[in-house]
Protein backbone atom coordinates (compact mmCIF):
# COMPACT_ATOMS: atom_id res chain seq x y z
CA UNK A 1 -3.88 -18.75 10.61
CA UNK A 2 -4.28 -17.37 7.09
CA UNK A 3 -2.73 -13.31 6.55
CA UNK A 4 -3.56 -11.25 3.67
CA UNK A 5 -2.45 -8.52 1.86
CA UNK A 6 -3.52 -5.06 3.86
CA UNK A 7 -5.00 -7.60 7.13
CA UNK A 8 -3.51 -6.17 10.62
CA UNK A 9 -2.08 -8.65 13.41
CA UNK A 10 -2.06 -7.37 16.98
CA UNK A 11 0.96 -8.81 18.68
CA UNK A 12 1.04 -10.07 22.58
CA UNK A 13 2.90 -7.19 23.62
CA UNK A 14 -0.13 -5.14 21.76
CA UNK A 15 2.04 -3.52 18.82
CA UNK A 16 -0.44 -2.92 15.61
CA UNK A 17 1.52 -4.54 12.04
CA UNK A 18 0.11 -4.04 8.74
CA UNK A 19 0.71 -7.89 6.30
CA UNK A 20 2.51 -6.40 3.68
CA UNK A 21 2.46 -9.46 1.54
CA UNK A 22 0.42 -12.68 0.34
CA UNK A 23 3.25 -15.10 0.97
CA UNK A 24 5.20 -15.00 4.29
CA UNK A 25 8.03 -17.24 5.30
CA UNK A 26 8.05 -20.06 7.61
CA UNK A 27 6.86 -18.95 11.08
CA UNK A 28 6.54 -15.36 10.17
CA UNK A 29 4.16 -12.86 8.85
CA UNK A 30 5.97 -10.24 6.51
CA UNK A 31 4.26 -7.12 8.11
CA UNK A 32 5.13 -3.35 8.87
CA UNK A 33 4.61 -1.47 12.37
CA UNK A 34 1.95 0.97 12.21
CA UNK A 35 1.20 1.46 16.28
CA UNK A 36 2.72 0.90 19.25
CA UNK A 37 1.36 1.38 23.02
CA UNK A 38 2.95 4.70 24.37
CA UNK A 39 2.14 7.34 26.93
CA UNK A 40 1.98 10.26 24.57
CA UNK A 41 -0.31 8.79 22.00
CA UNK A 42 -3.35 10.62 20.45
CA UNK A 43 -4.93 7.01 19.76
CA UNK A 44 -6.65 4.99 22.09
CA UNK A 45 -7.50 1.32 21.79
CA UNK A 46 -9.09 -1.03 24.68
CA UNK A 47 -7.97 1.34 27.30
CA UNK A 48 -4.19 1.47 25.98
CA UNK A 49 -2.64 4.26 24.38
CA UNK A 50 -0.93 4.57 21.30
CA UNK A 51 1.00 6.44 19.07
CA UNK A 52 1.68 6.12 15.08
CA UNK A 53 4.68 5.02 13.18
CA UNK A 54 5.64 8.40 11.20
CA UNK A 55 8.53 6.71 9.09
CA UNK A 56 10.49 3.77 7.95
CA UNK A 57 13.50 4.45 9.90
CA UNK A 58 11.56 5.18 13.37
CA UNK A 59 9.95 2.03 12.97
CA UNK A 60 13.58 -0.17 12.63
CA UNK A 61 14.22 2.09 15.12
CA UNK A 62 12.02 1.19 17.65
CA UNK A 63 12.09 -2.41 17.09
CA UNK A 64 15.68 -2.60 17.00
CA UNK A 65 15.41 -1.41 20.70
CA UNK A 66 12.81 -2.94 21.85
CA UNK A 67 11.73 -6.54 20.10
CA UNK A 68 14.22 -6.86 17.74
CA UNK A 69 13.43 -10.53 17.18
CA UNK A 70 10.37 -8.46 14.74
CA UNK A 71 13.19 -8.02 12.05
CA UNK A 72 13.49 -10.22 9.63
CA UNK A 73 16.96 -10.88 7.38
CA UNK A 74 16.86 -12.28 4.13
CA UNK A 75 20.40 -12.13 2.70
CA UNK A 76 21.02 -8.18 2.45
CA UNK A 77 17.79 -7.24 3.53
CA UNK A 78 16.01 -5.97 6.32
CA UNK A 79 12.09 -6.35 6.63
CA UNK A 80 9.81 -6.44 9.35
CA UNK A 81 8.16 -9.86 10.66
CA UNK A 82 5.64 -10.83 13.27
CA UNK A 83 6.69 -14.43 14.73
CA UNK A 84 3.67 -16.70 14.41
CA UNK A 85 4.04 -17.38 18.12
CA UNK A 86 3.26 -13.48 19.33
CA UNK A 87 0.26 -13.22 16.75
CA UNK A 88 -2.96 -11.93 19.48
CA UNK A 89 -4.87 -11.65 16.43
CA UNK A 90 -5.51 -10.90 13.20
CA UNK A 91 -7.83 -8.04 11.62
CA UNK A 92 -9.94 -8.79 8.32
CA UNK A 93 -10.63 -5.65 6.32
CA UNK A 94 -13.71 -7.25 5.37
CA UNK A 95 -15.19 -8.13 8.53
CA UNK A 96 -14.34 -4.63 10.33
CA UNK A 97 -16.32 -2.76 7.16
CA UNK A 98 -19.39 -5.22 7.70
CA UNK A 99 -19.34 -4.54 10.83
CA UNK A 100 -19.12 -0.90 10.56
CA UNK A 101 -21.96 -1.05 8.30
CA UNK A 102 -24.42 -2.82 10.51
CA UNK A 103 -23.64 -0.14 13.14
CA UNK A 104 -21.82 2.34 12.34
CA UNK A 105 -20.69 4.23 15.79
CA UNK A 106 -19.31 7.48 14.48
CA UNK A 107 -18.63 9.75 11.51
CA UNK A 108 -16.18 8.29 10.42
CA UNK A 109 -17.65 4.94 10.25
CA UNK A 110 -20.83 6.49 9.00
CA UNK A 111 -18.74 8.23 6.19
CA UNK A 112 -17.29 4.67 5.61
CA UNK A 113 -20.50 2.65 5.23
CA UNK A 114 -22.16 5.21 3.34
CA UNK A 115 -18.80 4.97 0.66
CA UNK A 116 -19.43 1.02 0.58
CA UNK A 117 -22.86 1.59 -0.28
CA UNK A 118 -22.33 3.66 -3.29
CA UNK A 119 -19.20 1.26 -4.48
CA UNK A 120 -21.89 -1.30 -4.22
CA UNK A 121 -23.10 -0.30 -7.55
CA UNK A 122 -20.27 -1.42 -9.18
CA UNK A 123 -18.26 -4.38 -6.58
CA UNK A 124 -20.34 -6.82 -4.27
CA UNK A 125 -20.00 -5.37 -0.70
CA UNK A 126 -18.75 -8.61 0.64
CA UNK A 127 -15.71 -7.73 -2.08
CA UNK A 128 -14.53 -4.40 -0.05
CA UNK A 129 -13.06 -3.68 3.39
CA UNK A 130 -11.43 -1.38 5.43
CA UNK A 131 -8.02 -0.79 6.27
CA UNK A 132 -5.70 1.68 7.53
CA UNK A 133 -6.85 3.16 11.43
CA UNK A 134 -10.16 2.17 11.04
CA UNK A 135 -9.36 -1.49 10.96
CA UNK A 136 -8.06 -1.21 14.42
CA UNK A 137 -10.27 1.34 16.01
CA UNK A 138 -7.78 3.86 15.72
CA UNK A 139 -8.94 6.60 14.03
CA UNK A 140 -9.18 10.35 14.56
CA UNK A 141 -11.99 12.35 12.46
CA UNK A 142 -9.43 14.08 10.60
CA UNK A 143 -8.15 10.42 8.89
CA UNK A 144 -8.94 9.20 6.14
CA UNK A 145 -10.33 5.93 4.49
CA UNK A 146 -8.68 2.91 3.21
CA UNK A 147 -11.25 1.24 1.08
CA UNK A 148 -10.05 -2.27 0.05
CA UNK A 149 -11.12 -3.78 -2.87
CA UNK A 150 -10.99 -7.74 -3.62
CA UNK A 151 -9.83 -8.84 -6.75
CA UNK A 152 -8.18 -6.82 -9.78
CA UNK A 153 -11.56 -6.71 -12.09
CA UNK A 154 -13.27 -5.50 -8.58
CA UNK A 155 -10.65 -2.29 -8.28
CA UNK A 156 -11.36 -1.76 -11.72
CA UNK A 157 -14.57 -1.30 -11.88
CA UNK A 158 -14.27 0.64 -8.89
CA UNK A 159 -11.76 3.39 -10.56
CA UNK A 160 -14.18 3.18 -13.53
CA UNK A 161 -16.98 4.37 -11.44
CA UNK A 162 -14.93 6.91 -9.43
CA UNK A 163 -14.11 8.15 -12.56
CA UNK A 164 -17.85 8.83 -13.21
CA UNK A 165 -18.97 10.00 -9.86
CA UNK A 166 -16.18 12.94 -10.10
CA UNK A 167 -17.08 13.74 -13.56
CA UNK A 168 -20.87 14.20 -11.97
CA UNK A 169 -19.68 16.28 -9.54
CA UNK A 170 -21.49 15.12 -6.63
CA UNK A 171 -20.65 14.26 -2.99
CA UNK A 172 -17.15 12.61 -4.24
CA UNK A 173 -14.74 15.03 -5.91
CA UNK A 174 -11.51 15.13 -6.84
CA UNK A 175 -9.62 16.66 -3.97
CA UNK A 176 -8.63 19.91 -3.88
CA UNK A 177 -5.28 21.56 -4.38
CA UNK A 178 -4.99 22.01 -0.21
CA UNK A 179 -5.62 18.22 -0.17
CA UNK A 180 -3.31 17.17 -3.26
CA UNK A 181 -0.99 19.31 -1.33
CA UNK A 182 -1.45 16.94 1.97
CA UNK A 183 -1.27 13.81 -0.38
CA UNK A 184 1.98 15.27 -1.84
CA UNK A 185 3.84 16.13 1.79
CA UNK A 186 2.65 12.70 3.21
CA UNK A 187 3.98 10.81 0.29
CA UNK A 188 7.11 12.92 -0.03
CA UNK A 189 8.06 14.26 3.77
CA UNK A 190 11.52 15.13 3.27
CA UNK A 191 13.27 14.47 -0.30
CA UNK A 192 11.06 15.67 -2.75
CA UNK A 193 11.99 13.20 -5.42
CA UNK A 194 8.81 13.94 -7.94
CA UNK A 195 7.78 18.32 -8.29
CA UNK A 196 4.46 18.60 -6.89
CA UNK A 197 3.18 19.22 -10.89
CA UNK A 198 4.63 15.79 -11.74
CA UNK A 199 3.26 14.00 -8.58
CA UNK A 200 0.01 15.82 -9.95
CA UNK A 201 -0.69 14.60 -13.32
CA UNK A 202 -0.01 10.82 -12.44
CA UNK A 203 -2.35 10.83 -9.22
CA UNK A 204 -5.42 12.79 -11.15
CA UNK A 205 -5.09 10.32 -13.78
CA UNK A 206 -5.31 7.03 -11.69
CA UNK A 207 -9.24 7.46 -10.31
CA UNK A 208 -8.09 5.96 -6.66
CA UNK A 209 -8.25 8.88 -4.41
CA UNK A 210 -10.84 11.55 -3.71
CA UNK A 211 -12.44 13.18 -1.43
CA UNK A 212 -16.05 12.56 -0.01
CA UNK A 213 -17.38 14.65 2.31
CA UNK A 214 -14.41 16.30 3.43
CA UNK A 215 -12.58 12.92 4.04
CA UNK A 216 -9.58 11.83 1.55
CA UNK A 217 -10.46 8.00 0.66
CA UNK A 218 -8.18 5.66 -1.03
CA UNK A 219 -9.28 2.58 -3.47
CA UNK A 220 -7.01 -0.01 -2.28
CA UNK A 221 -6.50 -3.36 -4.18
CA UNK A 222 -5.93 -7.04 -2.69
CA UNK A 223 -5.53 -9.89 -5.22
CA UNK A 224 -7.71 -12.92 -4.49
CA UNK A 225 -6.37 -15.58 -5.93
CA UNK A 226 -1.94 -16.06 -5.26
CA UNK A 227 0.03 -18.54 -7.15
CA UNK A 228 3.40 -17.34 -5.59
CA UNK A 229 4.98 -19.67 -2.63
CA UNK A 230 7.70 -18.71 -0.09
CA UNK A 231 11.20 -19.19 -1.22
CA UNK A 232 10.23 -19.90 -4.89
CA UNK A 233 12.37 -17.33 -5.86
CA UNK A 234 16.12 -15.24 -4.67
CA UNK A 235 17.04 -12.01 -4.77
CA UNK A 236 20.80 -10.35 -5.16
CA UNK A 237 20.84 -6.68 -5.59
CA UNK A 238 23.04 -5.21 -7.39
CA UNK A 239 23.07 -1.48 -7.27
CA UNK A 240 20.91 1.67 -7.76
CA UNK A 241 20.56 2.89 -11.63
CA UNK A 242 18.18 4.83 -13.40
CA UNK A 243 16.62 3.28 -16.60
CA UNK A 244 14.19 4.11 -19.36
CA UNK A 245 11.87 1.60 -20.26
CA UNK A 246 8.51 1.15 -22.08
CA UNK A 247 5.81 -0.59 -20.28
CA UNK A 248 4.60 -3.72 -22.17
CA UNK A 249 2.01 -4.90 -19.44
CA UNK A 250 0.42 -2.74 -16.38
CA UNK A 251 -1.73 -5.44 -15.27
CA UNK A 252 -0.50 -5.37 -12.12
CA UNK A 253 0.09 -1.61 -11.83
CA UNK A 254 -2.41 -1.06 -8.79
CA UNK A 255 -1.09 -4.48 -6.83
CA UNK A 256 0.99 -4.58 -4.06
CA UNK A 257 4.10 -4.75 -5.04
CA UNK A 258 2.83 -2.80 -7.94
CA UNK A 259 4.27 -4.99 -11.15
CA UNK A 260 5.04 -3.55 -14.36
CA UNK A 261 6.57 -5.51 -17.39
CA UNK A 262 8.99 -3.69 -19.47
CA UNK A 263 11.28 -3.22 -22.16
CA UNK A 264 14.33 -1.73 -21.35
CA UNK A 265 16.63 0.28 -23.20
CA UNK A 266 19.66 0.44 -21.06
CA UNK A 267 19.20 -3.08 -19.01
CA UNK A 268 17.82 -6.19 -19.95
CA UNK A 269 15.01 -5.64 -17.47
CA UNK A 270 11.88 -7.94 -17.47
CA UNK A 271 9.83 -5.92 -14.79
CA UNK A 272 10.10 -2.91 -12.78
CA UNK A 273 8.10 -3.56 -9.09
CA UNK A 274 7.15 -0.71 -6.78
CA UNK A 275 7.11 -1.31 -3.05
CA UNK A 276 5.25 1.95 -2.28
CA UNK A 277 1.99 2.86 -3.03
CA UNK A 278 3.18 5.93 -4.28
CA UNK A 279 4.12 4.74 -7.60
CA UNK A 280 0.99 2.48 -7.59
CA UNK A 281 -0.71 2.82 -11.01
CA UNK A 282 2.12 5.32 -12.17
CA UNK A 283 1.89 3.94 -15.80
CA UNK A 284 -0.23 2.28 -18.12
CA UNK A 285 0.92 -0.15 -21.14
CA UNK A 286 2.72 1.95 -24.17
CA UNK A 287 4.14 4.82 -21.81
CA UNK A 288 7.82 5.35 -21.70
CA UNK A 289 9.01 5.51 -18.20
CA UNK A 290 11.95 7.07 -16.47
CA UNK A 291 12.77 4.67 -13.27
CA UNK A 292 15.53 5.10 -10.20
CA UNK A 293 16.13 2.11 -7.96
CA UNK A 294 18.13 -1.04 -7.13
CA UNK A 295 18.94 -3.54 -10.05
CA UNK A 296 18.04 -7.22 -8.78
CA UNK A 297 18.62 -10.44 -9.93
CA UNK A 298 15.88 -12.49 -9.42
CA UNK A 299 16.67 -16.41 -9.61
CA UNK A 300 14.43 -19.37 -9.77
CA UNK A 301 14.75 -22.88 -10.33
CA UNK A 302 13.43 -22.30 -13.93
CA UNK A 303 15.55 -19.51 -15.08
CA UNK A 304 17.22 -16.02 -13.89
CA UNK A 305 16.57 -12.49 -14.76
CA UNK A 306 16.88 -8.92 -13.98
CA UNK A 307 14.29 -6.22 -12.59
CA UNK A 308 14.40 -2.98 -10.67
CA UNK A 309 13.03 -2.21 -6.94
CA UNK A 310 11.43 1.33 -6.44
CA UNK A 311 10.60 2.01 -2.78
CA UNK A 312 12.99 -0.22 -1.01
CA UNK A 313 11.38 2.07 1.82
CA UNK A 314 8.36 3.69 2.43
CA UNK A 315 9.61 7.26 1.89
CA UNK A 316 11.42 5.83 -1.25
CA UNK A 317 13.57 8.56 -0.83
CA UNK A 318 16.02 8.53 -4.38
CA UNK A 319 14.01 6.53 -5.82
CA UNK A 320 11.24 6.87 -8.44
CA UNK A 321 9.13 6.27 -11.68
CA UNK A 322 7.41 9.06 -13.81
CA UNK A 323 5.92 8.88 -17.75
CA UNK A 324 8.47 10.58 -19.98
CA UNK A 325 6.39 9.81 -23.14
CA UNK A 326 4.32 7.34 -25.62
């Protein structure tokens, strides 16, 4: 069965993944644990409790002990994988929001329908979807709302008309320095690798998170159309470094992985790619960047070049990109 970007599988032994990619490898779905049945949990889904992953490391963790044929080695890397033979089934962003908007069944949802009515002015509704613990039933009233938007044009004309709903100052507003705060300590829980001023001035610019009605929403893209096939390409990393480069392209800024092509002055870097949506949208096209991750070389049968990986976890701890200058 077909797995998108930002869908959710439910596995036979009822752990919750989110697909974390449009191309998976034979047999497998690239995906990261987000729930998992427990005693304790605060979240409750057909009956069966369950608690939510709070960090890369808990997540290995747990699936190290427990199902570790859900990890997935490529050369020198670890990722997670769902085998195609425990898939239960698969959760469409799309089809959860249209169902939440034909009947909506708490605030929450109502909060969420009411959101895909007024991006409806700018994106189709049949072009949006929800992710995150509403897809699954999951969610609390204090969560917030993934909004997914189809197709790169889509998300922009969704940021473009964020942009204008804060400037009117209506029911969606920027969020306030108690919720940039939140943002902040969720993105960064430990190592504070960005200041909270610099983690700041890149998110207010960006017009993909506010706050409406007292709920923190995110504008979420999901490319439509893939050309990229499993196994097209290799990997070898190299090391961590810290470049600075000018970005030549940004037309992939908001995707996942977020893609930016470069110019580098200390490297021969083609592209800088961001595995976290923290540095999602971090720069547009003329900026000089300052970036910390692992060199790769990336081979294909066509040629071979370099790039550096930000957010080789979620937490990203070490590792980072931030403007510098024009």
């Amino acid at each position: 069965m077909p797995v998108r970007l930002r869908d959710f599988i439910i596995t036979k032994e009822r752990m919750i993944f989110a697909a974390v990619s449009y191309v998976h490898p034979p047999g497998h779905y690239l995906a990261f644990l987000r729930y998992y049945p427990c005693e304790r949990g605060d979240r409750v889904r057909s009956g069966v409790s369950y608690c939510k992953v709070t960090s890369t490391a808990q997540s290995f963790k747990y699936l190290q002990e427990w199902y570790p044929e859900y990890i997935f080695t490529r050369r020198d890397t670890r990722m997670q994988a769902v085998p195609c033979t425990r898939v239960e089934k698969v959760l469409s962003p799309s089809e959860r929001l249209a169902e939440i908007v034909a009947e909506p069944e708490d605030v929450l949802e109502r909060k969420a329908a009411r959101l895909a009515d007024i991006f409806s002015q700018a994106v189709p509704v049949t072009k949006l979807g929800v992710t995150g613990s509403l897809l699954p039933r999951l969610h609390l009233p204090s969560s917030d709302i993934d909004l997914v938007v189809y197709g790169r044009r889509n998300h922009l004309r969704a940021r473009e008309l964020l942009a204008e709903l804060i400037e009117e100052g209506g029911e969606i507003r920027e969020l306030s320095s108690k919720e940039w705060r939140r943002a902040y300590n969720k993105r960064f829980p430990d190592e504070k690798t960005l200041s909270f001023s610099e983690f700041l001035w890149h998110e207010r610019r960006k017009f993909h998170k506010a706050s409406f009605d007292g709920t923190t929403f995110d504008l979420l893209l999901v490319r439509e159309a893939v050309k990229e096939r499993w196994g097209g390409e290799s990997y070898t990393r190299l090391g961590m470094v810290e470049v600075t480069c000018i970005v030549e392209d940004a037309s992939y800024a908001f995707d996942y992985p977020a893609r930016y092509v470069v110019s580098c002055e200390d490297y021969d870097i083609e592209e800088v790619v961001a595995y976290t949506h923290t540095y999602a949208g971090q720069a547009f096209e003329g900026e000089r960047i300052l970036a910390k991750g692992y060199l790769e070389e990336v081979t294909s049968r066509r040629r071979s070049y370099l790039r550096l990986v930000v957010g080789t976890t979620r937490e990203a701890a070490g590792e980072f990109i931030k403007v510098v200058g024009k």
